[in-house]
C-alpha atoms as a PDB file:
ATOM      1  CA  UNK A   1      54.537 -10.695 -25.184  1.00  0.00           C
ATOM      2  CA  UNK A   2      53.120 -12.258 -22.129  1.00  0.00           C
ATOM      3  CA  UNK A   3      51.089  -9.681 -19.539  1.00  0.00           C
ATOM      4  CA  UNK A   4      53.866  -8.475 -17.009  1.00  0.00           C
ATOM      5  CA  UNK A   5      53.418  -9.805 -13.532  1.00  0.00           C
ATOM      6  CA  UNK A   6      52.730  -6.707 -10.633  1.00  0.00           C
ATOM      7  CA  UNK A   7      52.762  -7.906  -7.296  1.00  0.00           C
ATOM      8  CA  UNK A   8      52.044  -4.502  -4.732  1.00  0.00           C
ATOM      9  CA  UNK A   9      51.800  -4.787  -1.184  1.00  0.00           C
ATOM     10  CA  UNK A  10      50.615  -2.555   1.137  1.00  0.00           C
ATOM     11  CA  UNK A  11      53.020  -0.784   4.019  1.00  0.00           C
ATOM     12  CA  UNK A  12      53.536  -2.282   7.146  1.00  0.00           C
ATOM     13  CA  UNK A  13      55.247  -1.616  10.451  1.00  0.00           C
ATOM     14  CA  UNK A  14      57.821   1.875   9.881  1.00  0.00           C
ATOM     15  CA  UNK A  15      56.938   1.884   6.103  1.00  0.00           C
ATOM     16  CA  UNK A  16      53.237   2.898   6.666  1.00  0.00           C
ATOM     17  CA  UNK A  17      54.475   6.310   7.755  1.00  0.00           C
ATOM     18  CA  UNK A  18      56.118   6.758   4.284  1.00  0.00           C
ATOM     19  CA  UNK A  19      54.760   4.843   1.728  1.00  0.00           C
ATOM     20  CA  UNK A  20      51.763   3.218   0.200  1.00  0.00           C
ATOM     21  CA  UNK A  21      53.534   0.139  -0.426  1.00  0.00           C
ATOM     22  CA  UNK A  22      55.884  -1.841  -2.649  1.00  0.00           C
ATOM     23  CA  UNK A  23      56.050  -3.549  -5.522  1.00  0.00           C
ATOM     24  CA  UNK A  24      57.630  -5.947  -7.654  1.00  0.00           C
ATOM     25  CA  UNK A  25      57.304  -5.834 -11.512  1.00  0.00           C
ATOM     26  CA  UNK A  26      58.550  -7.970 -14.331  1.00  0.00           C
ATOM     27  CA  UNK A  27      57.610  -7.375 -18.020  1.00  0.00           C
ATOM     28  CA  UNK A  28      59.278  -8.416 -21.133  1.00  0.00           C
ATOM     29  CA  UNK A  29      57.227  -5.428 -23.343  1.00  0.00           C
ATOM     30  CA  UNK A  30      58.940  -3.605 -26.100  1.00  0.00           C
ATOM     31  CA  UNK A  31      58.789  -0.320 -27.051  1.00  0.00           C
ATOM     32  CA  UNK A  32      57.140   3.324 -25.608  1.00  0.00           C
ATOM     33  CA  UNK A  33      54.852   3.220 -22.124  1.00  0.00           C
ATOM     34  CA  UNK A  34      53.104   6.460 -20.785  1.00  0.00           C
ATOM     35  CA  UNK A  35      52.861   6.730 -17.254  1.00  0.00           C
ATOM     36  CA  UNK A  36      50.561   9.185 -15.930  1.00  0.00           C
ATOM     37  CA  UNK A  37      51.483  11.497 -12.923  1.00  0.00           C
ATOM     38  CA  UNK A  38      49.019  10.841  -9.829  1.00  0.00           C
ATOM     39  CA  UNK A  39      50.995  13.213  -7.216  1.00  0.00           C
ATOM     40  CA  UNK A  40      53.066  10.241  -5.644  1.00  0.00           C
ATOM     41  CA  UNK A  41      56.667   9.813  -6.083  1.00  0.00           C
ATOM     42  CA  UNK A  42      58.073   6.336  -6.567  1.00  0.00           C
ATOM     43  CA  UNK A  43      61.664   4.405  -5.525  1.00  0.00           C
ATOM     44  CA  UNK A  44      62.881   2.290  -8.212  1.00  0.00           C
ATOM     45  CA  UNK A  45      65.625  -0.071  -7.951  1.00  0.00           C
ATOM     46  CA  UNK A  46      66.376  -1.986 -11.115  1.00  0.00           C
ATOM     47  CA  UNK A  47      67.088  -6.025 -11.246  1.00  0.00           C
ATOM     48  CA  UNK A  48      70.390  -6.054 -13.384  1.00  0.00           C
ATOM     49  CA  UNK A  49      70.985  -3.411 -15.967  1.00  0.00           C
ATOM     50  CA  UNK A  50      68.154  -0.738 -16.561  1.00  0.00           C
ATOM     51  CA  UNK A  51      66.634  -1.693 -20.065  1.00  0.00           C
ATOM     52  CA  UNK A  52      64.696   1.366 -19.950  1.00  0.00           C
ATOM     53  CA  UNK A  53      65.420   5.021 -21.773  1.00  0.00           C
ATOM     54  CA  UNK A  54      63.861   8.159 -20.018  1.00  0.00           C
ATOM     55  CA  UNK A  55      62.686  10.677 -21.722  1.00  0.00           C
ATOM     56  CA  UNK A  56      62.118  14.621 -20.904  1.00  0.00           C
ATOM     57  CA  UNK A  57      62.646  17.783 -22.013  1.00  0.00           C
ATOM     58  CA  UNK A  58      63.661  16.574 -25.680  1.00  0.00           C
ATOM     59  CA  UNK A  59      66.437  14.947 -24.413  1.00  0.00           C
ATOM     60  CA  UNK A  60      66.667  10.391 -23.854  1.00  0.00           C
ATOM     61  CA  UNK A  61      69.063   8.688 -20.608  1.00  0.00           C
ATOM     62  CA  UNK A  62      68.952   5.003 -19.756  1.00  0.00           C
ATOM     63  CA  UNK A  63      67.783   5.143 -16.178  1.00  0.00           C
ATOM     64  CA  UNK A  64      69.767   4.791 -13.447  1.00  0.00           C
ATOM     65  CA  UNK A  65      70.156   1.369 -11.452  1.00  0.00           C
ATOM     66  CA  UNK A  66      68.552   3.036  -8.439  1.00  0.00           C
ATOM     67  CA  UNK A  67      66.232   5.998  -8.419  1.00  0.00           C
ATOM     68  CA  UNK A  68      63.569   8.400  -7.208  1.00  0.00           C
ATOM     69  CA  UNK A  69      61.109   9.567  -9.671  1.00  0.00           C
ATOM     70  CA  UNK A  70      60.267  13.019  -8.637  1.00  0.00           C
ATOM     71  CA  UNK A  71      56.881  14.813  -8.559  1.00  0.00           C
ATOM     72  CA  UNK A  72      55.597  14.579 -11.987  1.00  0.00           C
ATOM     73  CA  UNK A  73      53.586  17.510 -13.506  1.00  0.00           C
ATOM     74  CA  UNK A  74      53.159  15.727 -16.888  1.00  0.00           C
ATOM     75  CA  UNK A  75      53.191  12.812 -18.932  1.00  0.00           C
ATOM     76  CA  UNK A  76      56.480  10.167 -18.635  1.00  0.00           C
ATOM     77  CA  UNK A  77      57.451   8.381 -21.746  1.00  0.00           C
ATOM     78  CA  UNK A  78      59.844   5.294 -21.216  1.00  0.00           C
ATOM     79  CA  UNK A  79      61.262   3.458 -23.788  1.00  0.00           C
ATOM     80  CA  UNK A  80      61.573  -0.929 -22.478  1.00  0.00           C
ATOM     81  CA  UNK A  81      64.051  -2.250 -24.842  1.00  0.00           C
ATOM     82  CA  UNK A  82      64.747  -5.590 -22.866  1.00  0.00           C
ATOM     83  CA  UNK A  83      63.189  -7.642 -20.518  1.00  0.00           C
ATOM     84  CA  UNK A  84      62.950  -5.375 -16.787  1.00  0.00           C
ATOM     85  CA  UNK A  85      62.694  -6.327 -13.390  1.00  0.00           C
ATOM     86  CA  UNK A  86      62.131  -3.604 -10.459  1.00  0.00           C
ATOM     87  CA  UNK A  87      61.655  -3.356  -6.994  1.00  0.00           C
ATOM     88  CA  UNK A  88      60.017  -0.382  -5.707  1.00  0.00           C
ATOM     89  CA  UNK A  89      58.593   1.974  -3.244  1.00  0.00           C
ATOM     90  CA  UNK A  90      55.263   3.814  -3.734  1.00  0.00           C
ATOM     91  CA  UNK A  91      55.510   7.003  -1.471  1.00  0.00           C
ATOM     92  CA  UNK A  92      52.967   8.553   0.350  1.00  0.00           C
ATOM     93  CA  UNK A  93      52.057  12.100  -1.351  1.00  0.00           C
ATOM     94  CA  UNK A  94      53.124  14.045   1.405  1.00  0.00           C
ATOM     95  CA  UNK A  95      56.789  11.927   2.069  1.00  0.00           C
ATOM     96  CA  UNK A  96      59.036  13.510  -0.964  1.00  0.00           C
ATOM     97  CA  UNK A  97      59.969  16.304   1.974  1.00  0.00           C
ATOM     98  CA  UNK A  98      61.641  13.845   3.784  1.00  0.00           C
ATOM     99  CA  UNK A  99      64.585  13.617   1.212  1.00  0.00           C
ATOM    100  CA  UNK A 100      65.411  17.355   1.156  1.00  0.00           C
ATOM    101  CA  UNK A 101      64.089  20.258   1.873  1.00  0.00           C
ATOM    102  CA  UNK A 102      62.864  21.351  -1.479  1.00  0.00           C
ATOM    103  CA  UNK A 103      61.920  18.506  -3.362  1.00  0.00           C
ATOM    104  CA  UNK A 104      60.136  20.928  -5.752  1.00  0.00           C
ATOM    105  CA  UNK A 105      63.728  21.298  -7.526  1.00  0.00           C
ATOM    106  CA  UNK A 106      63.143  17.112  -8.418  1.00  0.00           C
ATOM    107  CA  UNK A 107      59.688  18.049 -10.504  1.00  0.00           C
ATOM    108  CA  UNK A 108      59.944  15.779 -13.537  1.00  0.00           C
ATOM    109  CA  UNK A 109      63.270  14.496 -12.938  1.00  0.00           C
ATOM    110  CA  UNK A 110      65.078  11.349 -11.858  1.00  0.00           C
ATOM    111  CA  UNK A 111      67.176  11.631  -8.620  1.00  0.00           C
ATOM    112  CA  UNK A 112      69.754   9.046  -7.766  1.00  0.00           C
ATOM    113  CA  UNK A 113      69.566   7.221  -4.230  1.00  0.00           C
ATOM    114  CA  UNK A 114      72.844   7.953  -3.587  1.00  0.00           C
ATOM    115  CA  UNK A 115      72.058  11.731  -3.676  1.00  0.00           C
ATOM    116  CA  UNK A 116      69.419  11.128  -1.134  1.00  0.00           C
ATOM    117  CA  UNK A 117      71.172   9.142   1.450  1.00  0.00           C
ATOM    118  CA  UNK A 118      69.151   5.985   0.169  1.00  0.00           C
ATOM    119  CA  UNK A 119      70.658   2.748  -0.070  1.00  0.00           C
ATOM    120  CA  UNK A 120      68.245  -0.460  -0.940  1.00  0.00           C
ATOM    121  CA  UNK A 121      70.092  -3.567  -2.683  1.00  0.00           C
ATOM    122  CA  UNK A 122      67.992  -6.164  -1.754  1.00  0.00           C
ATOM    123  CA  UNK A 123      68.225  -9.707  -4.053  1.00  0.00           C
ATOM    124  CA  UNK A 124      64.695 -10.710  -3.318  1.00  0.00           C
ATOM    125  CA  UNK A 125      61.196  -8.889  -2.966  1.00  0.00           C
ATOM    126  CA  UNK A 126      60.657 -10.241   0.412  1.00  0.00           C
ATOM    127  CA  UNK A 127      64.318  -8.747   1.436  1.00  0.00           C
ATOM    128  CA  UNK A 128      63.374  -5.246  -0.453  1.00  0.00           C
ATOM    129  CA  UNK A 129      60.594  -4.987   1.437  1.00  0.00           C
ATOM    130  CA  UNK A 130      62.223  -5.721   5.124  1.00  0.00           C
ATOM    131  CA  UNK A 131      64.806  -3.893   3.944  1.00  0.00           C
ATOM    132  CA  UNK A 132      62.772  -0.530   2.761  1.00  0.00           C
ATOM    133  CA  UNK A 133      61.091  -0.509   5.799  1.00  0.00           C
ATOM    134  CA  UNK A 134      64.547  -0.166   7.729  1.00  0.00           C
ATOM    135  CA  UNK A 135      66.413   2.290   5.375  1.00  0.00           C
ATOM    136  CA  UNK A 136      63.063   4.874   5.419  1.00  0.00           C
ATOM    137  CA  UNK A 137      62.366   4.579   9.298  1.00  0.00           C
ATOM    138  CA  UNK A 138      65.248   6.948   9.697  1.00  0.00           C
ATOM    139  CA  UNK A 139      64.177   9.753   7.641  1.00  0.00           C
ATOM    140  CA  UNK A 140      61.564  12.148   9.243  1.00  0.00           C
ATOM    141  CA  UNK A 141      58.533  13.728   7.618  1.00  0.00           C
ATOM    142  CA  UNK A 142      58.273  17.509   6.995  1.00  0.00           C
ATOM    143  CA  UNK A 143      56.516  19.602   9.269  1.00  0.00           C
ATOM    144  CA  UNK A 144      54.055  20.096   6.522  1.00  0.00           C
ATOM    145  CA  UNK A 145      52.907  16.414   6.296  1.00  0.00           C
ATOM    146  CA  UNK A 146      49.964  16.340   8.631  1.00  0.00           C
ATOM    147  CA  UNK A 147      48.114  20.180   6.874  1.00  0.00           C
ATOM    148  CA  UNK A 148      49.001  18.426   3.093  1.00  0.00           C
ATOM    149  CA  UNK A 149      47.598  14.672   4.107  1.00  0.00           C
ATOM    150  CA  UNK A 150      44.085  15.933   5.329  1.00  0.00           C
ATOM    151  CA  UNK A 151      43.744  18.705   2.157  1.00  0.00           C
ATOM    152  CA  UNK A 152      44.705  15.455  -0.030  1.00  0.00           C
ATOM    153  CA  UNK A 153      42.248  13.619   1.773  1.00  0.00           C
ATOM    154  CA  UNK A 154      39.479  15.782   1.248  1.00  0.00           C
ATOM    155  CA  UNK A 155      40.564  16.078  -2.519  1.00  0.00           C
ATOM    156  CA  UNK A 156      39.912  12.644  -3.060  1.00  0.00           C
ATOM    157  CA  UNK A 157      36.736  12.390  -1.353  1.00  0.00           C
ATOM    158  CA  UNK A 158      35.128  14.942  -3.878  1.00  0.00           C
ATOM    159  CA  UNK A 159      34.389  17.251  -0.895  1.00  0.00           C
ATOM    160  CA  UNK A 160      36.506  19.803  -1.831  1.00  0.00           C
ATOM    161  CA  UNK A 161      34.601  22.578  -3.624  1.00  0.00           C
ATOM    162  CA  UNK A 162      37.675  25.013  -3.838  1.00  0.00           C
ATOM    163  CA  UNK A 163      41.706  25.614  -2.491  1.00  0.00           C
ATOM    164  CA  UNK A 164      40.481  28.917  -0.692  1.00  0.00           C
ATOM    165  CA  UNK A 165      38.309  26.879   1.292  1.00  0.00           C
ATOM    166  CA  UNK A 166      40.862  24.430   2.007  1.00  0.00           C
ATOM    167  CA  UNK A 167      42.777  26.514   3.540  1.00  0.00           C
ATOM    168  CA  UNK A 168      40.543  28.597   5.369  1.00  0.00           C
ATOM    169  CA  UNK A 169      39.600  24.972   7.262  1.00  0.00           C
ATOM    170  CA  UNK A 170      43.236  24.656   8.325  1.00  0.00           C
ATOM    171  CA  UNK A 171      43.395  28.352   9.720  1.00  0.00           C
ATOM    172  CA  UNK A 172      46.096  29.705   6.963  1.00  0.00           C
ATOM    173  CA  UNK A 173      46.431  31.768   3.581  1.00  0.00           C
ATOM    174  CA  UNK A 174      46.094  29.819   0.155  1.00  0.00           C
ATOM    175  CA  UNK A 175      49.993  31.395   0.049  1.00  0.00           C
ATOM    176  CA  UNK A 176      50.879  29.151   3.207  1.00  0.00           C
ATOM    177  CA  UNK A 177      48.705  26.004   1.962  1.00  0.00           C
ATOM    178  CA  UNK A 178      51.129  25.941  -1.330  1.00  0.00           C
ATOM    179  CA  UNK A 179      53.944  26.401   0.570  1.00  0.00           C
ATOM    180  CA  UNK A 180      53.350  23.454   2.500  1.00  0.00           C
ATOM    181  CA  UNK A 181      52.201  21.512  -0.346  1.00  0.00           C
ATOM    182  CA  UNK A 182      55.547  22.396  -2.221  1.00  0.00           C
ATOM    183  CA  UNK A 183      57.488  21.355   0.714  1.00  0.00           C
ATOM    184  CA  UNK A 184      55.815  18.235   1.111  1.00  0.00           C
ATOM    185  CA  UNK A 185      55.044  16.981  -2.260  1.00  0.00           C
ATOM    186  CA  UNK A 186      56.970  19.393  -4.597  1.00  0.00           C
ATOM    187  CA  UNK A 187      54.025  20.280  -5.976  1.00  0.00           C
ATOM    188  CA  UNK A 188      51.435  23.566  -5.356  1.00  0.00           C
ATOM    189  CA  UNK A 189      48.119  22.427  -4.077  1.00  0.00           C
ATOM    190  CA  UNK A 190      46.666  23.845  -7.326  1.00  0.00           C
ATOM    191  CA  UNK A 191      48.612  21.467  -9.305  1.00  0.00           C
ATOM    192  CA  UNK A 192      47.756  18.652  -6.949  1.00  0.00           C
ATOM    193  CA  UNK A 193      44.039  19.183  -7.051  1.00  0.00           C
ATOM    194  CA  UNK A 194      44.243  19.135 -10.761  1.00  0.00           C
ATOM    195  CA  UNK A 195      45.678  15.543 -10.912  1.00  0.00           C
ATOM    196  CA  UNK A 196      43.449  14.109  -8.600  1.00  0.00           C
ATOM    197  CA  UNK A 197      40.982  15.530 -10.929  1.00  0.00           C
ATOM    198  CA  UNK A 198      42.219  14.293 -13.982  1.00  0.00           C
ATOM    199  CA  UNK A 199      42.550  10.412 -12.430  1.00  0.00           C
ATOM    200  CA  UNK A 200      38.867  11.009 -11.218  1.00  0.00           C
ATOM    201  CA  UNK A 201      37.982  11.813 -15.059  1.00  0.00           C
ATOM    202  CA  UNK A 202      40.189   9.151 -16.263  1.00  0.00           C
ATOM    203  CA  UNK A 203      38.837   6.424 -14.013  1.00  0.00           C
ATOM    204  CA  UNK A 204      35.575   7.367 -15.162  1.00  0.00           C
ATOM    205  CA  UNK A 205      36.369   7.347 -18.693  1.00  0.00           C
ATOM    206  CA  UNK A 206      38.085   3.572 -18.065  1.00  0.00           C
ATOM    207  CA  UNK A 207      35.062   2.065 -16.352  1.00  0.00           C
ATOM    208  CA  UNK A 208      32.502   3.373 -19.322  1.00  0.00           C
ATOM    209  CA  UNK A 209      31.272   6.717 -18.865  1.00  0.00           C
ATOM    210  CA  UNK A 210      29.989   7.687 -22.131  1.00  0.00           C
ATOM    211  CA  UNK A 211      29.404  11.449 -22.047  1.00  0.00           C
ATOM    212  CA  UNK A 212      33.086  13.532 -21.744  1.00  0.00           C
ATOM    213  CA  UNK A 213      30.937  16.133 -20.541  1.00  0.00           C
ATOM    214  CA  UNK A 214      28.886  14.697 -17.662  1.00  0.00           C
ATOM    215  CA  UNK A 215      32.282  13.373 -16.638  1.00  0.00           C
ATOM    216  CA  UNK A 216      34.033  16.711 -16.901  1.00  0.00           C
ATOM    217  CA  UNK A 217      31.530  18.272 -14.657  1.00  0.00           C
ATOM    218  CA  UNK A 218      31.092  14.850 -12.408  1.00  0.00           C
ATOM    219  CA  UNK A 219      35.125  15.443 -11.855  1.00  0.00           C
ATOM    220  CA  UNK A 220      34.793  19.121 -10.879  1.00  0.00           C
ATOM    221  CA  UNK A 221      36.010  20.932 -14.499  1.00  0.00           C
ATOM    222  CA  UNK A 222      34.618  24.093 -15.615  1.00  0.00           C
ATOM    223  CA  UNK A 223      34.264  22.104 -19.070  1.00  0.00           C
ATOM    224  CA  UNK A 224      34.971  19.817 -20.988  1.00  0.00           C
ATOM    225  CA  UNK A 225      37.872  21.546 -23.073  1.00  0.00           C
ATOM    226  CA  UNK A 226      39.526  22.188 -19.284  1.00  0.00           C
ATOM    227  CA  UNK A 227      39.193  18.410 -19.270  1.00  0.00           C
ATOM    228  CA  UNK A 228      40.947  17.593 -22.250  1.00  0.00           C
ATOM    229  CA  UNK A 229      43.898  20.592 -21.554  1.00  0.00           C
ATOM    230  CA  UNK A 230      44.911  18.113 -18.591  1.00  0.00           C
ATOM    231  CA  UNK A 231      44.439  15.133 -20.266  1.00  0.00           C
ATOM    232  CA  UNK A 232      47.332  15.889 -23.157  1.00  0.00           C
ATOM    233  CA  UNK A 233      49.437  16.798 -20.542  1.00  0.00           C
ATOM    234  CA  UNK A 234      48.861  13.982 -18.043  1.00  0.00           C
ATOM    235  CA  UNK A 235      48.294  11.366 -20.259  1.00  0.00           C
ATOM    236  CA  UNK A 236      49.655  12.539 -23.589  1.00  0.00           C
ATOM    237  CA  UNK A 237      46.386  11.841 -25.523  1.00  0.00           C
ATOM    238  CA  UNK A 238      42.958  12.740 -25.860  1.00  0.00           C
ATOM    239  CA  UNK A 239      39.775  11.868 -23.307  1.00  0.00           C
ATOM    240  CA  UNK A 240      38.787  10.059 -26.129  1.00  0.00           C
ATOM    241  CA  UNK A 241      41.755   7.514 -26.628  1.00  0.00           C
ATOM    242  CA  UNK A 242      41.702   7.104 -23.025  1.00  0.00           C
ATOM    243  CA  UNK A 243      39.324   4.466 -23.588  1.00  0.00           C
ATOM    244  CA  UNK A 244      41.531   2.023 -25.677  1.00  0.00           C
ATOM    245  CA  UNK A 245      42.748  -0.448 -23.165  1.00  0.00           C
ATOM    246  CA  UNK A 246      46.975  -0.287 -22.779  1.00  0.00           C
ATOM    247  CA  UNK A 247      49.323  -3.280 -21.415  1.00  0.00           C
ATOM    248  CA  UNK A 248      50.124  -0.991 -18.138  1.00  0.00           C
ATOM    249  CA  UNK A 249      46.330  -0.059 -17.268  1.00  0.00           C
ATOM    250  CA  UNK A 250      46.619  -2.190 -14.165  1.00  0.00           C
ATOM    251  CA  UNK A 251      49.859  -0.423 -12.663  1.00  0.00           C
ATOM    252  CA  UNK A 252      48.576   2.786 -12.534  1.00  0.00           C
ATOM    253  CA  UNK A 253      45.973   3.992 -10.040  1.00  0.00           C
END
């Protein structure tokens, strides 16, 4: 198996306002990948036949040719039987409002462009790209966009000491905050703050951090069993086997 090329580039022009970027991928692996949520939902558009098998719920479905991945709230297992090739769109957090009005009802599921009023057929990465940029200009972010992007923002800084005071800075109640967190991102702002905590743990983990407890606390848990709660559900395995280094490593975060 040879390592599978990623190519991601960042938004430009209309995109910026709704995505991080794109991104080509091609990867002959075999067998079962986890992919970790991170609050962002993703457009996939498959090169050729999907070779890949979703799985959620108990239940397996070959993917559809085109896609959006909904807000995830736990570990994604995919099964690559056959060489892949995808073009794709890496949303901004806040975006997944612009599709519908409640993309909470998408959490952990696959939802077909053609549902969304989403068209992207593109034979070539450059043409994806032009063309992404063209097909998303037209759709219009939620209302909630610009309270959700600077609570996310302080998330990720590490300057968030708790929701209540989150919300307090924006002048509402923690019940209006996840409202506008579930309209934008189809997630609460609870759930939210407790990915970006886990990728904060899991980064640290990656790079070398030896004690689990000095990174539970350094990633705001009460403990380190709160730690390793979110890591079986975000990454399907233990703070421990985090460490082993995996094929996909690269692609995520």
């Amino acid at each position: 198996m040879t390592e599978p090329h990623y190519d991601f580039r960042p938004a430009t022009g209309a995109l910026a306002g709704m995505a991080e970027g794109v991104w080509h991928l091609r990867s002959d692996a075999r067998g079962t990948q986890v992919i970790a949520p991170d609050g962002r939902c993703e457009i996939i558009v498959h090169r050729g036949a999907s070779p890949i098998e979703h799985r959620a719920d108990g239940f397996s479905s070959r993917q559809p040719k085109a896609f959006l991945y909904g807000p995830l709230t736990r570990v994604l297992r995919i099964e690559q039987d056959a060489d892949m090739e995808v073009f794709a769109v890496r949303l901004h957090p806040w975006a997944a409002g612009a599709f519908g009005a409640r993309p909470a009802a998408w959490r952990d599921r696959l939802v077909e462009l053609s549902e969304l009023g989403v068209f992207l057929s593109a034979d070539t990465f450059d043409a994806f790209a032009a063309q992404a940029g063209t097909e998303l200009a037209s759709f219009q972010l939620p209302d909630a966009a610009e309270t959700v992007r600077s609570t996310i923002a302080l998330m990720e800084s590490g300057s968030l000491d708790s929701l209540d005071e989150a919300a307090e800075a924006s002048g509402i109640t923690m019940r209006t905050l996840d409202r506008r967190f579930e309209r934008a991102t189809g997630l609460t702002a609870a759930m939210y703050l407790r990915l970006v905590r886990f990728h904060r743990a899991r980064d640290a983990i990656k790079i070398g951090a030896e004690r689990l407890s000095d990174v539970a606390a350094e990633a705001g848990y009460a403990d380190q069993a709160h730690m390793t709660r979110d890591f079986r559900r975000f990454a399907g395995e233990t703070p421990k086997l985090v460490r082993q280094p995996a094929v996909f490593d690269p692609l995520y975060r």
